[in-house]
Protein backbone atom coordinates (compact mmCIF):
# COMPACT_ATOMS: atom_id res chain seq x y z
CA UNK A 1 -6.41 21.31 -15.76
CA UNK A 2 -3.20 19.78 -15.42
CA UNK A 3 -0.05 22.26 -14.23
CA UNK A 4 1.80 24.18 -16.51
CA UNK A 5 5.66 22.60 -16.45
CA UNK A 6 7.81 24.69 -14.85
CA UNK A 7 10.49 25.06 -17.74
CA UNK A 8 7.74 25.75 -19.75
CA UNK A 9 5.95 28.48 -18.01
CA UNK A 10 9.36 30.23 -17.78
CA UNK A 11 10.06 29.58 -21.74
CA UNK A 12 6.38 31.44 -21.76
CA UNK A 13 7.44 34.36 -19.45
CA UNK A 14 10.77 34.79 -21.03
CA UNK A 15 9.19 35.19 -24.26
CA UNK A 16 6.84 37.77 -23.19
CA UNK A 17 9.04 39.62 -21.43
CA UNK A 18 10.72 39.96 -24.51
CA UNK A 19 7.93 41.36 -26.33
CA UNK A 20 7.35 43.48 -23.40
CA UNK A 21 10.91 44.88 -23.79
CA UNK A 22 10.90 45.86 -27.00
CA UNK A 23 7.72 47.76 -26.97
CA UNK A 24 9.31 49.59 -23.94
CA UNK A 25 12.56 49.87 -25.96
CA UNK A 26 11.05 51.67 -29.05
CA UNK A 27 8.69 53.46 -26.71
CA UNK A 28 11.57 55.44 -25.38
CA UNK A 29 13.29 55.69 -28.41
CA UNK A 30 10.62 57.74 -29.88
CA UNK A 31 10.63 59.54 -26.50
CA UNK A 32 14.13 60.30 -26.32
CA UNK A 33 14.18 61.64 -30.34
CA UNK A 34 10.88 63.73 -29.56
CA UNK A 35 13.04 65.13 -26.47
CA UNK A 36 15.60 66.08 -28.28
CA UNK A 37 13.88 67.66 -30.91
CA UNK A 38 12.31 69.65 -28.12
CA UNK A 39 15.63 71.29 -26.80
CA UNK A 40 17.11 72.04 -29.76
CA UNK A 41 13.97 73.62 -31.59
């Protein structure tokens, strides 16, 4: 197997660190609106 590039492995990374960072992102959204909720209920 020949080696991966190495602009291309990092085009690879980047892009799933994005994905990585949005699911984090709207993760604590949801955490931050359920906390909320929390103190003023």
């Amino acid at each position: 197997m020949p080696t991966m590039s190495d602009n291309r492995r990092r085009r690879i990374v980047a892009r799933q660190k994005k994905l990585e960072n949005a699911v984090k992102r709207t993760e604590k959204a949801a955490k931050r609106a359920r906390n909320s909720e929390g103190a003023k209920g």
